[in-house]
Protein backbone atom coordinates (compact mmCIF):
# COMPACT_ATOMS: atom_id res chain seq x y z
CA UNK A 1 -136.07 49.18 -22.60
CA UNK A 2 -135.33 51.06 -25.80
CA UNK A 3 -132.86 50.22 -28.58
CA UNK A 4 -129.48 52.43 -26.79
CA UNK A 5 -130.37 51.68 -23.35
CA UNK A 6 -130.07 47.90 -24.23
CA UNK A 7 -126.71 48.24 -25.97
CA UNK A 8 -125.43 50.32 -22.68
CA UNK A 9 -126.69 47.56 -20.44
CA UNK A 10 -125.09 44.91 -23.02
CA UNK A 11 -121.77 46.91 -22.67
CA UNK A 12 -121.62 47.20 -18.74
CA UNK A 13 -122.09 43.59 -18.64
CA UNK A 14 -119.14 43.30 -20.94
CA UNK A 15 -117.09 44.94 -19.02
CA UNK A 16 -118.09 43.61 -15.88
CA UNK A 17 -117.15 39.74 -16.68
CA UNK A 18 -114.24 38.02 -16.85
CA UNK A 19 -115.34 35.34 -18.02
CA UNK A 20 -117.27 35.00 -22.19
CA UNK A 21 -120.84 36.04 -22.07
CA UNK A 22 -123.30 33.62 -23.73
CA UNK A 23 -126.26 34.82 -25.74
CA UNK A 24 -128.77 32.93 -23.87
CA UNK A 25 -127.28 34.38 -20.90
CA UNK A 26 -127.26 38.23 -21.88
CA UNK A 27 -131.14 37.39 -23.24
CA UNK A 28 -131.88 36.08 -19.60
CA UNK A 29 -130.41 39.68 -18.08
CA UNK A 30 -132.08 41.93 -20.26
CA UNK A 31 -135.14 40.41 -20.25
CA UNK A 32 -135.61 38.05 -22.90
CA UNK A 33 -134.14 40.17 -25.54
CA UNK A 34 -134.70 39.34 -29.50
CA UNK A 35 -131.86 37.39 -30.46
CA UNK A 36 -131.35 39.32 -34.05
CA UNK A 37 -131.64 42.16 -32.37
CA UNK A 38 -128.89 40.87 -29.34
CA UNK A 39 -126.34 40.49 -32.22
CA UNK A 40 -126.92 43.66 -34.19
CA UNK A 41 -126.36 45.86 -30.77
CA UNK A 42 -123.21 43.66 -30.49
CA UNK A 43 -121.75 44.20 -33.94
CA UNK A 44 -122.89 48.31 -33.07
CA UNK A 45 -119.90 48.01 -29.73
CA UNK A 46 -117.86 46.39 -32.16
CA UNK A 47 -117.65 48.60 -34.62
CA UNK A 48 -117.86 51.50 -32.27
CA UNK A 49 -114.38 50.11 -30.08
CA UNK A 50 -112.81 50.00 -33.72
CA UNK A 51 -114.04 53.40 -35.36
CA UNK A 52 -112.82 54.90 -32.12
CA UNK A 53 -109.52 53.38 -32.17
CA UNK A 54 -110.09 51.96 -28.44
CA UNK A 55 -107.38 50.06 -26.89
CA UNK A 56 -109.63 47.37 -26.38
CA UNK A 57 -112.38 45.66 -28.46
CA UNK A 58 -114.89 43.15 -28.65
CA UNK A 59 -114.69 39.78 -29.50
CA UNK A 60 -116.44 36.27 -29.90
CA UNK A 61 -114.51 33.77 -27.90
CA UNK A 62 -115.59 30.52 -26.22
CA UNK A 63 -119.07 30.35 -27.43
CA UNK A 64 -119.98 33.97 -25.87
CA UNK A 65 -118.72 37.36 -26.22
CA UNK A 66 -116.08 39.38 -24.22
CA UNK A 67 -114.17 42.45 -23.81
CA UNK A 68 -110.41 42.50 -24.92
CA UNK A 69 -107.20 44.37 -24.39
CA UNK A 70 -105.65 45.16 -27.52
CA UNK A 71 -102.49 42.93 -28.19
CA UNK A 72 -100.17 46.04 -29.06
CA UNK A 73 -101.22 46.76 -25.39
CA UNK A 74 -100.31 43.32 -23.47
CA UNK A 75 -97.01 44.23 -22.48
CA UNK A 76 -98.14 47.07 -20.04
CA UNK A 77 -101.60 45.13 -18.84
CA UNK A 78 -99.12 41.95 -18.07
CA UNK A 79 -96.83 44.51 -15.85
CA UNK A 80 -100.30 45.61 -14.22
CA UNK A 81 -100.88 41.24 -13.24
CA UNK A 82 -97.37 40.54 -13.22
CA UNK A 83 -97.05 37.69 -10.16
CA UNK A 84 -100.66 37.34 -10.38
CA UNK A 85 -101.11 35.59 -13.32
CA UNK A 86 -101.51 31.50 -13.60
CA UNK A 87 -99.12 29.24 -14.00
CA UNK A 88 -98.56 28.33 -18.02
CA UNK A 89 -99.36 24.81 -19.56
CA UNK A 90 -96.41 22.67 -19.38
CA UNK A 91 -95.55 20.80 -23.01
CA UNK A 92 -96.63 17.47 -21.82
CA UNK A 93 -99.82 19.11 -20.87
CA UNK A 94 -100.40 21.05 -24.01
CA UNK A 95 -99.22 17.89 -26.34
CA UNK A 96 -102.12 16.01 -23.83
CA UNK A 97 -104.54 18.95 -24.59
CA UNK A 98 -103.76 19.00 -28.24
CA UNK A 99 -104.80 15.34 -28.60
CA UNK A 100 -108.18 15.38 -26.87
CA UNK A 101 -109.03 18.65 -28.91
CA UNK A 102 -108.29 16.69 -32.24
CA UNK A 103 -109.40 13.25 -31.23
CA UNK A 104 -112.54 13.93 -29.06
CA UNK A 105 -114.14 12.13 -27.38
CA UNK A 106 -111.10 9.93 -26.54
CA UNK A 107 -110.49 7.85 -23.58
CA UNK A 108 -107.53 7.88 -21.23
CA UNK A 109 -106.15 4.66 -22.26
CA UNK A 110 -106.11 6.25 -26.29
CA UNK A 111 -104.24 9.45 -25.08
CA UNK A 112 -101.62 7.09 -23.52
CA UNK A 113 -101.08 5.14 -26.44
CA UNK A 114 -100.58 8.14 -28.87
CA UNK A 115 -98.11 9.84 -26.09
CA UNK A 116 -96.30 6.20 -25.13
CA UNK A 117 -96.60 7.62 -21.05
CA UNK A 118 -98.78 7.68 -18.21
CA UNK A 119 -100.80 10.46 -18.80
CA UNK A 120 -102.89 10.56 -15.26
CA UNK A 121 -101.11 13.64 -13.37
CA UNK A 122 -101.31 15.58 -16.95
CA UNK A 123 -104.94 14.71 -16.77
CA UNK A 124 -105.86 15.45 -13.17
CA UNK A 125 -104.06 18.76 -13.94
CA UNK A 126 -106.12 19.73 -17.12
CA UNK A 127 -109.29 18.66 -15.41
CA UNK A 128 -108.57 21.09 -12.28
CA UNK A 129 -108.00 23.48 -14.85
CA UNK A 130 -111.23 23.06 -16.38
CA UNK A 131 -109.71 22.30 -20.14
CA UNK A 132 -111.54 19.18 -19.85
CA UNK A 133 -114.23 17.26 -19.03
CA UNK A 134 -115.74 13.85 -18.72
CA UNK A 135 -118.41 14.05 -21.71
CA UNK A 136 -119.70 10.42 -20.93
CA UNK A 137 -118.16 6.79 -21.24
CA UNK A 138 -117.35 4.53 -23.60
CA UNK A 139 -118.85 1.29 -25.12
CA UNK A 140 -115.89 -0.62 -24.20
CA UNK A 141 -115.21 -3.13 -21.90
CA UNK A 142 -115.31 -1.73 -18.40
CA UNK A 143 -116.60 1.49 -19.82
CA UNK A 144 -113.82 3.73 -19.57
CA UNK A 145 -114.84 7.94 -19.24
CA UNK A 146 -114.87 9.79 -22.59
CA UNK A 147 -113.22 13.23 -21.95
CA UNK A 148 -113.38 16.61 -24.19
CA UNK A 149 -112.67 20.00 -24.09
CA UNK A 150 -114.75 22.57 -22.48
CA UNK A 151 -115.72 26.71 -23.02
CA UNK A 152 -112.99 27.29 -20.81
CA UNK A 153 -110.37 25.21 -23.47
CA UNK A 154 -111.64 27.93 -26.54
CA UNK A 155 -111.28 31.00 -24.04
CA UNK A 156 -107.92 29.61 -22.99
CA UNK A 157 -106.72 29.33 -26.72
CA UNK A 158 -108.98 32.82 -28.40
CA UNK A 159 -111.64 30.31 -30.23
CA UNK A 160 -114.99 31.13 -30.68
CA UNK A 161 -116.02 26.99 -31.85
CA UNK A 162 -113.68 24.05 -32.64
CA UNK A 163 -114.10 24.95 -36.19
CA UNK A 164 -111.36 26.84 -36.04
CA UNK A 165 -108.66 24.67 -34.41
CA UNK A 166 -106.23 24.70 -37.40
CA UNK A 167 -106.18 21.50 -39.59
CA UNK A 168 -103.38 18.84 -38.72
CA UNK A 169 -101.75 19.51 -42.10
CA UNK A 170 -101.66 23.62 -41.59
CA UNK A 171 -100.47 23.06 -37.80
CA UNK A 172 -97.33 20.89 -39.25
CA UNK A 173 -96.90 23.76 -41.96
CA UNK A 174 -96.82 26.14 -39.07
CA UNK A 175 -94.84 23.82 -36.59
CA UNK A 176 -91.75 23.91 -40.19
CA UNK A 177 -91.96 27.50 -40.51
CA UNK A 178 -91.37 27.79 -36.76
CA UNK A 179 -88.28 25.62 -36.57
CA UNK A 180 -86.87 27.50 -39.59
CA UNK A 181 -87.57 30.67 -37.89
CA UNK A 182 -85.65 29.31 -34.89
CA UNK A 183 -82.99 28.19 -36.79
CA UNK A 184 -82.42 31.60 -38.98
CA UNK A 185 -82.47 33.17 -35.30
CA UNK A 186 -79.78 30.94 -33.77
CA UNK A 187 -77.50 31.42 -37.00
CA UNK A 188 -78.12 35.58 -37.07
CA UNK A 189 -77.39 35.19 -32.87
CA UNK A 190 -74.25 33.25 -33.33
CA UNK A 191 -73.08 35.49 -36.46
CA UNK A 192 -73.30 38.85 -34.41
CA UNK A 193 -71.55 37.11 -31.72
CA UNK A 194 -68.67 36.23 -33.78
CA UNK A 195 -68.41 40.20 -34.89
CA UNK A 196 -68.57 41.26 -31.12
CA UNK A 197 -65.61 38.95 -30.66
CA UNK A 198 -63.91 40.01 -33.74
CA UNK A 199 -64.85 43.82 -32.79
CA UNK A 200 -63.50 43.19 -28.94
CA UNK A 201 -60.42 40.71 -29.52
CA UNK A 202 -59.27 40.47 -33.09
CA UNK A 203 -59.69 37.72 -35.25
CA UNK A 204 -58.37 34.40 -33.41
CA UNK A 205 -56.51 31.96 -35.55
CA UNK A 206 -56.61 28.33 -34.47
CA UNK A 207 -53.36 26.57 -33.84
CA UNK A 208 -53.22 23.41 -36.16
CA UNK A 209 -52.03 21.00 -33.06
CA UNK A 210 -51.52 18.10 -35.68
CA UNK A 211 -49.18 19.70 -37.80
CA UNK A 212 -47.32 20.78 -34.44
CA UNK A 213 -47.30 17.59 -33.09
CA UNK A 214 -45.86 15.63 -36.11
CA UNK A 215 -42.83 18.49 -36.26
CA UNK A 216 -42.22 18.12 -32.85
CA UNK A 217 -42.08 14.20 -33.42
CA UNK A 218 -39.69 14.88 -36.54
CA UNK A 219 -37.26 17.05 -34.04
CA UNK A 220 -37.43 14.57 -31.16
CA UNK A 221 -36.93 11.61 -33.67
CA UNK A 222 -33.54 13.90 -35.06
CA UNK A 223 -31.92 14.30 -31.67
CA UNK A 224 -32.20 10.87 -30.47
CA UNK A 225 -30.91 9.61 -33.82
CA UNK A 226 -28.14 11.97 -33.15
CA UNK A 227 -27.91 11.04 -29.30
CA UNK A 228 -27.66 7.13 -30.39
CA UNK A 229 -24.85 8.09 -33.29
CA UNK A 230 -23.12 9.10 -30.13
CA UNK A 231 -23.05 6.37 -28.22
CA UNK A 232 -22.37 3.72 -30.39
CA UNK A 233 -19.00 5.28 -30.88
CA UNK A 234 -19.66 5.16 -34.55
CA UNK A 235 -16.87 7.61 -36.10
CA UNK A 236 -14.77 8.42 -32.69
CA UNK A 237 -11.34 8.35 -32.19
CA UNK A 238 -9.63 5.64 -29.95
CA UNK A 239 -9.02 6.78 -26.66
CA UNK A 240 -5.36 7.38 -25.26
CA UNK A 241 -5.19 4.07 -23.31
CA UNK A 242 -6.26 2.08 -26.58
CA UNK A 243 -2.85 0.98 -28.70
CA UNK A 244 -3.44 1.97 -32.31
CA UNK A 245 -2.70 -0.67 -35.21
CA UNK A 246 1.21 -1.83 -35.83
CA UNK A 247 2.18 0.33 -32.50
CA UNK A 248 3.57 -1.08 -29.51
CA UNK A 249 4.29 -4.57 -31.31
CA UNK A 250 7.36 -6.41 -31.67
CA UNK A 251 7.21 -8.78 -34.86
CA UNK A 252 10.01 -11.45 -35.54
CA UNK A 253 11.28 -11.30 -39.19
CA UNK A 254 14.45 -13.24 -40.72
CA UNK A 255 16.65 -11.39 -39.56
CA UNK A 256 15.43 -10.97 -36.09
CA UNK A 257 16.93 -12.24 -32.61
């Protein structure tokens, strides 16, 4: 098998897996192939997809190599899967996921002290998934299973090693710059709402209920002062039954009967 015939063979099998293509396993297929030679026909694709402005290319993921859509071209090849694609990682599962990536190999018991929760349906889950896997046992009383990601994990996530998980202190960087992000988008969503309502309604002044409740206090107070003025007769004149002062009285002087 000549030189091009080898890189077309290395190509349809490319494109005919879905799953990352190991060296080892592309040398068994064509025939024990050199391995300098294996990676020099790959880096020829490669740089053919690009120079060609393809919408796909090809990349080293998960300890093999694969064949990729383009990412400015994932919004029309999710339409193509749309209801056919897997169910995503939940955020207890990926905060599980993210542990045993960083602390492997780690036993169950570990992962549930770092969480503070039962972590066995998380677990079973990831393991069905093939994210994980049992990579032996520990020295520990009762010798609990060690578990650790698998070639499946570093396809899941685009890695071609663990070497490139990001380091704890860039992923906290990352997980700031996020939040701000968030928070920058929440305040520009909540200021073009308030235009849509001043474009649509007018600008809405709030009533200031305290100062309306102590004047309506002040006015209630007046008329019930003025209501109790009333009653107590203070400054009302005597009625027409009531005898006034010096009127209606006989008074016996000197000169009297």
């Amino acid at each position: 098998m000549d030189r091009t015939e080898a890189k077309r063979v290395i190509e349809a099998l490319l494109f005919a897996t879905d799953v990352p293509l190991p060296p080892a396993r592309i040398k068994s297929l064509l025939g024990e192939i050199d391995s300098k030679l294996l990676r020099e026909l790959v880096q020829e694709l490669r740089m053919e997809y690009e120079q060609d402005s393809h919408s796909f290319a090809l990349v080293e993921i998960g300890g093999g190599y694969q064949i990729y859509t383009r990412p400015e071209y994932a919004k029309w090849v999710q339409e193509l899967f749309k209801g056919k694609r897997s169910s995503k990682l939940t955020a207890a599962s990926l905060e599980t996921m993210a542990i045993v990536a960083y602390k492997q190999p780690i036993i169950k018991a570990d992962i549930e002290s770092i969480r503070g929760v039962n972590v066995d349906g998380v677990m079973a889950t990831l393991l069905e998934r093939n994210l994980v896997m049992v990579a032996g046992r520990d020295n520990r009383p009762g010798r609990p299973l060690l578990f650790g990601t698998t070639q499946e994990f570093l396809r899941y996530f685009g890695l071609a090693s663990l070497s490139e998980l990001p380091r704890i202190e860039d992923l906290e960087e990352y997980l700031k710059q996020r939040e701000a992000e968030r928070e920058r988008a929440e305040a520009e969503i909540d200021a073009e709402l308030r235009r849509y309502q001043i474009s649509e309604h007018g600008v809405q002044v709030e009533a200031d209920l305290g100062d309306q409740q102590d004047q309506g206090s002040l006015d209630r107070g007046g008329s019930e002062g003025e209501e109790a003025e009333t009653e107590s007769g203070g400054g009302a004149e005597p009625g027409a039954g009531e005898a006034r002062p010096g009127q209606g009285e006989t008074t016996s002087g000197p000169d009297g009967p």
